[in-house]
PDB file of N, CA and C in Angstrom:
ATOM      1  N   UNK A   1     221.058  17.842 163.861  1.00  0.00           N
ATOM      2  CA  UNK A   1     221.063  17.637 162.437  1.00  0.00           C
ATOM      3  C   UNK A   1     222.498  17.682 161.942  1.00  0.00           C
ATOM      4  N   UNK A   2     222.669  16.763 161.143  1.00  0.00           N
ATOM      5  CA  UNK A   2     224.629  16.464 160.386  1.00  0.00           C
ATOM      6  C   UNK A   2     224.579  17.735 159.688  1.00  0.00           C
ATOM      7  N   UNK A   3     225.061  18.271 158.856  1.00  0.00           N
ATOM      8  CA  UNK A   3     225.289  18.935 158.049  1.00  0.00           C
ATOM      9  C   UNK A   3     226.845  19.040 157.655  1.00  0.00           C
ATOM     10  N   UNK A   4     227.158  18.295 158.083  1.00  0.00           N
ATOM     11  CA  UNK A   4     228.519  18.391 158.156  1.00  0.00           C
ATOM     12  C   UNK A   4     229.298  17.810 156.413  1.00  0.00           C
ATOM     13  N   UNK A   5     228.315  16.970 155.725  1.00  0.00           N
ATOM     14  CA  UNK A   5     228.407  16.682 154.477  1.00  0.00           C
ATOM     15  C   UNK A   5     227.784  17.546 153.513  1.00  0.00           C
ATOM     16  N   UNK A   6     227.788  19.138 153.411  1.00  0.00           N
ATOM     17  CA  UNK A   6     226.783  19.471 152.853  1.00  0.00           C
ATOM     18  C   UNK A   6     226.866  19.465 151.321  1.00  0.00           C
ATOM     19  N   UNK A   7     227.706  18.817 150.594  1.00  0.00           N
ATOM     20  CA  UNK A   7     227.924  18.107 149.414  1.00  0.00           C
ATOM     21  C   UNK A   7     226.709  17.439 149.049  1.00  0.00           C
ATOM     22  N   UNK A   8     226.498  16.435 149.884  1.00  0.00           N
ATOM     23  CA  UNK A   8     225.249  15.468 149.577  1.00  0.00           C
ATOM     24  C   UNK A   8     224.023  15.573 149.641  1.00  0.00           C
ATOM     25  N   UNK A   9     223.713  17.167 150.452  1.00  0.00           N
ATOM     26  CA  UNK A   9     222.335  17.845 150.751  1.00  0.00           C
ATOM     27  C   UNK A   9     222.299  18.395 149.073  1.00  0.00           C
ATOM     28  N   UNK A  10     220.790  18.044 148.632  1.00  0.00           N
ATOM     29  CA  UNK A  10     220.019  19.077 147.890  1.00  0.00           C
ATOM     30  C   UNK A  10     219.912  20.556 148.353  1.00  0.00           C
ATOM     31  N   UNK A  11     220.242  21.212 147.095  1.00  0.00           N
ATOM     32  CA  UNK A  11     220.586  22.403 147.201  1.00  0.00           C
ATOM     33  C   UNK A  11     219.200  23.174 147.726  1.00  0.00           C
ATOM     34  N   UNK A  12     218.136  22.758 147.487  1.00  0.00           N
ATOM     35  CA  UNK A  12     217.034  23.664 148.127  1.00  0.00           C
ATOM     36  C   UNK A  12     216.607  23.150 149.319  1.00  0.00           C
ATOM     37  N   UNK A  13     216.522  22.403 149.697  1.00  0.00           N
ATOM     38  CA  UNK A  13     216.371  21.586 151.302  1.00  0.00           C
ATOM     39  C   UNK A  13     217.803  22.487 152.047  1.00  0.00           C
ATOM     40  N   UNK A  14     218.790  22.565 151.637  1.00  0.00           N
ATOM     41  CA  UNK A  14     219.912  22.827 152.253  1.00  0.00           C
ATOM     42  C   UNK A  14     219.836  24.466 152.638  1.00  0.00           C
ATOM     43  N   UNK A  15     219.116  24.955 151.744  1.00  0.00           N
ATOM     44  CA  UNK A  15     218.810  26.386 151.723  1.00  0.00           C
ATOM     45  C   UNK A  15     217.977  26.993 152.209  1.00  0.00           C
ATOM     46  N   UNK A  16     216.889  26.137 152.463  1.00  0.00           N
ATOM     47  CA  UNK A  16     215.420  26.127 153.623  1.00  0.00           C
ATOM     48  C   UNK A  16     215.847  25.730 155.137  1.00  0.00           C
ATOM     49  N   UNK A  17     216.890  24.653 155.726  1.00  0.00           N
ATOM     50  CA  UNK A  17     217.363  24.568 157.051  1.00  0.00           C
ATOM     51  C   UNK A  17     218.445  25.826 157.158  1.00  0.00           C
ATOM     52  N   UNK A  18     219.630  26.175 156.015  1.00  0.00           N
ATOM     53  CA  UNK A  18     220.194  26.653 156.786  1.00  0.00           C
ATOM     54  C   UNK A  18     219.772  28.458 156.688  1.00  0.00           C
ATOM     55  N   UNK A  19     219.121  28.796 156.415  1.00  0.00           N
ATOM     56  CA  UNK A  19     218.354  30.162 156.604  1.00  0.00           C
ATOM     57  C   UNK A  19     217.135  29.452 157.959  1.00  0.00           C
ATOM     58  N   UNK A  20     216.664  28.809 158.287  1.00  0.00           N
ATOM     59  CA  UNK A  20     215.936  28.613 159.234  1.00  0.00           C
ATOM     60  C   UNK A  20     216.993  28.441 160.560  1.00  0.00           C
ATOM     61  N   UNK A  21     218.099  28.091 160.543  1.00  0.00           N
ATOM     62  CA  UNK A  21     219.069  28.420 161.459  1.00  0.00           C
ATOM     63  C   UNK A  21     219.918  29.482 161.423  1.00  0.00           C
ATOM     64  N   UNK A  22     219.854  29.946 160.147  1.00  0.00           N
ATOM     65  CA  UNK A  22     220.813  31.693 160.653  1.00  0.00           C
ATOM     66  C   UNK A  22     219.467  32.531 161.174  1.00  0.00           C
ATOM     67  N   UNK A  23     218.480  32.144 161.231  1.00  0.00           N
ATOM     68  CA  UNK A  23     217.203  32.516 161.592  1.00  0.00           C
ATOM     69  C   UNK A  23     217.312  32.710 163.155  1.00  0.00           C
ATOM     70  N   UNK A  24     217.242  31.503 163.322  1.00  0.00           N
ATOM     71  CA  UNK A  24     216.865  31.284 164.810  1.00  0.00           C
ATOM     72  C   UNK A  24     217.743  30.995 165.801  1.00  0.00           C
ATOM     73  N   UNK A  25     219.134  30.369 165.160  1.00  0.00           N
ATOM     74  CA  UNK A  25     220.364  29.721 166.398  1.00  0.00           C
ATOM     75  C   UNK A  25     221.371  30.591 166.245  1.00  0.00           C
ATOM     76  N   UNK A  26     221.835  30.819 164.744  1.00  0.00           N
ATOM     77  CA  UNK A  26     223.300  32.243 164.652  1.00  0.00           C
ATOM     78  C   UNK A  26     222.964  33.155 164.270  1.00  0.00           C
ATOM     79  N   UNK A  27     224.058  34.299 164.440  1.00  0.00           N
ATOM     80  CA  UNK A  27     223.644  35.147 164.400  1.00  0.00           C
ATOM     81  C   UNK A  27     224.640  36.181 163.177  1.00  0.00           C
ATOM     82  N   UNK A  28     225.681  34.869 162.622  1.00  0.00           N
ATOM     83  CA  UNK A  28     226.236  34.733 160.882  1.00  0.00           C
ATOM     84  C   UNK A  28     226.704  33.637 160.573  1.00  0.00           C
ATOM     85  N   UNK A  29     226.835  34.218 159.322  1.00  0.00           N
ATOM     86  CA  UNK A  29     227.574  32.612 158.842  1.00  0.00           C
ATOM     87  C   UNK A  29     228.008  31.546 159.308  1.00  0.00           C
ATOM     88  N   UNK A  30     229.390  32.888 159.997  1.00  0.00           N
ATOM     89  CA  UNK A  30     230.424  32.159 160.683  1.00  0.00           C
ATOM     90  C   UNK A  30     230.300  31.475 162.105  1.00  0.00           C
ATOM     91  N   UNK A  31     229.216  31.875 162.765  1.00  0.00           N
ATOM     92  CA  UNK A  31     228.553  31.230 163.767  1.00  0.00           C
ATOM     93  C   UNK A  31     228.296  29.965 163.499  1.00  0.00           C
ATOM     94  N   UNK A  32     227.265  29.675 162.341  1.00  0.00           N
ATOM     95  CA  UNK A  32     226.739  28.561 161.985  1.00  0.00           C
ATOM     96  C   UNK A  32     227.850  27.527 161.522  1.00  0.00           C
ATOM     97  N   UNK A  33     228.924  28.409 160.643  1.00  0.00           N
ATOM     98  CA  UNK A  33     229.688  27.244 160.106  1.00  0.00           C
ATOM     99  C   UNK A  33     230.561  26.348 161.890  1.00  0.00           C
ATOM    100  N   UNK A  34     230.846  27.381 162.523  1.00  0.00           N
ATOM    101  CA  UNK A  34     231.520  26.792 163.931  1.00  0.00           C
ATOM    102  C   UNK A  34     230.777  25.738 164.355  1.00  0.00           C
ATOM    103  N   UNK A  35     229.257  26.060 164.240  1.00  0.00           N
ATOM    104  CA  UNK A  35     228.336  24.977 165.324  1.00  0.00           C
ATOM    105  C   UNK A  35     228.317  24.228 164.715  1.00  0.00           C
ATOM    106  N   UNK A  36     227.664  23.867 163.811  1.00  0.00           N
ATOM    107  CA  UNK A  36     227.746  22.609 162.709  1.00  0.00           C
ATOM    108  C   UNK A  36     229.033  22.049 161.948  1.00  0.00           C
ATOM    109  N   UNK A  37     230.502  22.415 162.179  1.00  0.00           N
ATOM    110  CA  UNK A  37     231.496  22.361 161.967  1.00  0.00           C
ATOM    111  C   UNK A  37     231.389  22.060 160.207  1.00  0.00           C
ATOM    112  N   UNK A  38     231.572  23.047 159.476  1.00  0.00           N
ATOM    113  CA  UNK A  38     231.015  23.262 157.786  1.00  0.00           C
ATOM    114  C   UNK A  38     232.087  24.227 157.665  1.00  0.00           C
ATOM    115  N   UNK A  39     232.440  23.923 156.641  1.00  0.00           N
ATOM    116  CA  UNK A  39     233.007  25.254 156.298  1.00  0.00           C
ATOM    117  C   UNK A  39     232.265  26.620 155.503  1.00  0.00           C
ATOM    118  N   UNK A  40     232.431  27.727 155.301  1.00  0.00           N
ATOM    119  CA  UNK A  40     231.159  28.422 155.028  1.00  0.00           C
ATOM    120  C   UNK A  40     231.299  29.022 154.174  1.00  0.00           C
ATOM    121  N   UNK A  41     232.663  28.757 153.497  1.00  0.00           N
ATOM    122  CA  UNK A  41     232.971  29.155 151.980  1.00  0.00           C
ATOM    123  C   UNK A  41     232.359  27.891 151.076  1.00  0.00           C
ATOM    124  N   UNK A  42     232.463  26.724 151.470  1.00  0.00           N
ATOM    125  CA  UNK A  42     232.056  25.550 150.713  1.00  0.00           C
ATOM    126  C   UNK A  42     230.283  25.834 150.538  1.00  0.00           C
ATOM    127  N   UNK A  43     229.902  25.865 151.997  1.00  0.00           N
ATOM    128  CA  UNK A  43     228.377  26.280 152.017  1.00  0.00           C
ATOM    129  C   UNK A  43     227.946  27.401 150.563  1.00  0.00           C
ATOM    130  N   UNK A  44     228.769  29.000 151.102  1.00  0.00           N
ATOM    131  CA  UNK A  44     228.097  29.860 149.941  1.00  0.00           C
ATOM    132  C   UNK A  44     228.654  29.580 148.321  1.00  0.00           C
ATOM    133  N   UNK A  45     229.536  28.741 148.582  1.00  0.00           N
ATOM    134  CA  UNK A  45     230.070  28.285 146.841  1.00  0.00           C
ATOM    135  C   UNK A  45     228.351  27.115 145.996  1.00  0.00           C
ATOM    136  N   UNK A  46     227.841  26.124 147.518  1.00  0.00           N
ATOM    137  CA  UNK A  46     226.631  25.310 147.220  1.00  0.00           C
ATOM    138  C   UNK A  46     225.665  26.035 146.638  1.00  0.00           C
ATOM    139  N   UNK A  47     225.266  27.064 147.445  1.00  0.00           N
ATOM    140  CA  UNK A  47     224.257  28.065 147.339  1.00  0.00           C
ATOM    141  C   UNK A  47     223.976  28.604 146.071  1.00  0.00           C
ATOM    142  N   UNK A  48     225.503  29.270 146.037  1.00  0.00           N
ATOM    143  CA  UNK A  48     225.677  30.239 144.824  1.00  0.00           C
ATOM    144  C   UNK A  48     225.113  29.470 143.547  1.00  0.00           C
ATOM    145  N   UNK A  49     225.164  28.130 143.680  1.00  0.00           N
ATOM    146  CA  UNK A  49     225.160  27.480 142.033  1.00  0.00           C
ATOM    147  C   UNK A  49     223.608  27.319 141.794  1.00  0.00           C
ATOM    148  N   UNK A  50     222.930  27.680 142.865  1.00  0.00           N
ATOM    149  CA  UNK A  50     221.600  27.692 142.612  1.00  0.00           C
ATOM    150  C   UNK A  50     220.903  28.856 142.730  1.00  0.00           C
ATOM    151  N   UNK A  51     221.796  30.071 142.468  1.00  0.00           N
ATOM    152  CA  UNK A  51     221.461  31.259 142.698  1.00  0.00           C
ATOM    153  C   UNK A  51     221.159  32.192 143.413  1.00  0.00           C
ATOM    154  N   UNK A  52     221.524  31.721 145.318  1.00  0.00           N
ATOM    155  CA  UNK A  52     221.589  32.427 146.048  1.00  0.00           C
ATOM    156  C   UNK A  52     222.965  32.920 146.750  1.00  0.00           C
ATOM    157  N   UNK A  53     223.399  33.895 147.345  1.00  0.00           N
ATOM    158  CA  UNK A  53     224.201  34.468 147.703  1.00  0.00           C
ATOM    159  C   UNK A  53     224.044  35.023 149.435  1.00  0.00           C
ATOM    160  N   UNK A  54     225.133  34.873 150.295  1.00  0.00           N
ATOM    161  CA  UNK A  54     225.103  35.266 151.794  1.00  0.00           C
ATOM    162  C   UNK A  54     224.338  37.186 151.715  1.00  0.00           C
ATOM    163  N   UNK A  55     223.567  37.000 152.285  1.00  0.00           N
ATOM    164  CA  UNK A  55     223.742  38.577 153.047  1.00  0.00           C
ATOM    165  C   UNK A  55     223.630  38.844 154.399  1.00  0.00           C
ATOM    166  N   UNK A  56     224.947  39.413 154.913  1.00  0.00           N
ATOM    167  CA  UNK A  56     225.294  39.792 156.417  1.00  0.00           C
ATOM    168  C   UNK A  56     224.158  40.652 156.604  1.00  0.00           C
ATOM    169  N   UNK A  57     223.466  41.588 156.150  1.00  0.00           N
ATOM    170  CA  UNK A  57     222.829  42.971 156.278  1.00  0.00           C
ATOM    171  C   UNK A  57     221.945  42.269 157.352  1.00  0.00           C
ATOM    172  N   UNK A  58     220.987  40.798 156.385  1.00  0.00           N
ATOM    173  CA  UNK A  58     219.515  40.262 156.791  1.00  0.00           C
ATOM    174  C   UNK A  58     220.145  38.630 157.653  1.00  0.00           C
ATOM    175  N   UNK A  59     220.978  38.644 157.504  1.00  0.00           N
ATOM    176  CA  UNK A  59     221.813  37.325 157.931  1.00  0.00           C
ATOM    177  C   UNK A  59     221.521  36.020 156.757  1.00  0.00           C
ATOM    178  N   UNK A  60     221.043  36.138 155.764  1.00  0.00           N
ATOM    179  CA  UNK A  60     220.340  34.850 155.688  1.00  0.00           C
ATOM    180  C   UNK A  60     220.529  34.825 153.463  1.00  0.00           C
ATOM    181  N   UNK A  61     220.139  33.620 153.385  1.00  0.00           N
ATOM    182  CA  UNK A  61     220.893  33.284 152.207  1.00  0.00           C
ATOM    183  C   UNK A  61     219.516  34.076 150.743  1.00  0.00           C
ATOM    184  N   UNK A  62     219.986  35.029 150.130  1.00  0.00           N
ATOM    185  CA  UNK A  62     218.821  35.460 149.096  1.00  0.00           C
ATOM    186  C   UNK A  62     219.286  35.409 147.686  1.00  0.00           C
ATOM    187  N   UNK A  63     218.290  35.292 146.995  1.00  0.00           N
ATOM    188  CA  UNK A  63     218.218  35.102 145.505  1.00  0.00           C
ATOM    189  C   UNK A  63     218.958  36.402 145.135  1.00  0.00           C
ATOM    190  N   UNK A  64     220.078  35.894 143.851  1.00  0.00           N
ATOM    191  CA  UNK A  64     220.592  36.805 143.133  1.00  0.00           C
ATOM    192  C   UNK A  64     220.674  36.775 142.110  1.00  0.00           C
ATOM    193  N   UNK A  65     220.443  38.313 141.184  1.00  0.00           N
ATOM    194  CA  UNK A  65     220.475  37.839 139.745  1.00  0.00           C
ATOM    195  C   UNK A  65     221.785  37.000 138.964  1.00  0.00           C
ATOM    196  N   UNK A  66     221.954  36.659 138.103  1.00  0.00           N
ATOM    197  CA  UNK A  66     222.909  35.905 137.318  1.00  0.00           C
ATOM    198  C   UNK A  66     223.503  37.105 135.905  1.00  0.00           C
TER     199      UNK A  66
END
């Protein structure tokens, strides 16, 4: 899977694969951003605008208040 544009991904499709891969293939962020070559500040800046935020604790991207 590309991900390598993640500009052009919808923000909730984008947020359902890449928690289904910090899920199952990395084991953080920064894993994921290496394999899929992404950067992973750009990624949690995508996220953020739809109200989720990284957590290392659970690995995976969760709703935050505003």
């Amino acid at each position: 899977m590309d991900l390598s544009n993640i500009k052009r991904w919808d923000s909730n499709i984008l947020l359902s694969i890449v928690n289904e891969k910090l899920r199952l293939e990395c084991d953080s962020i920064e894993e994921l951003a290496s394999m899929y070559e992404i950067d992973a500040n750009s990624l949690a800046d995508k996220l953020s605008g739809v109200g989720y935020q990284y957590d290392p604790l659970t690995n995976q991207f969760k709703s935050h208040e505003f």
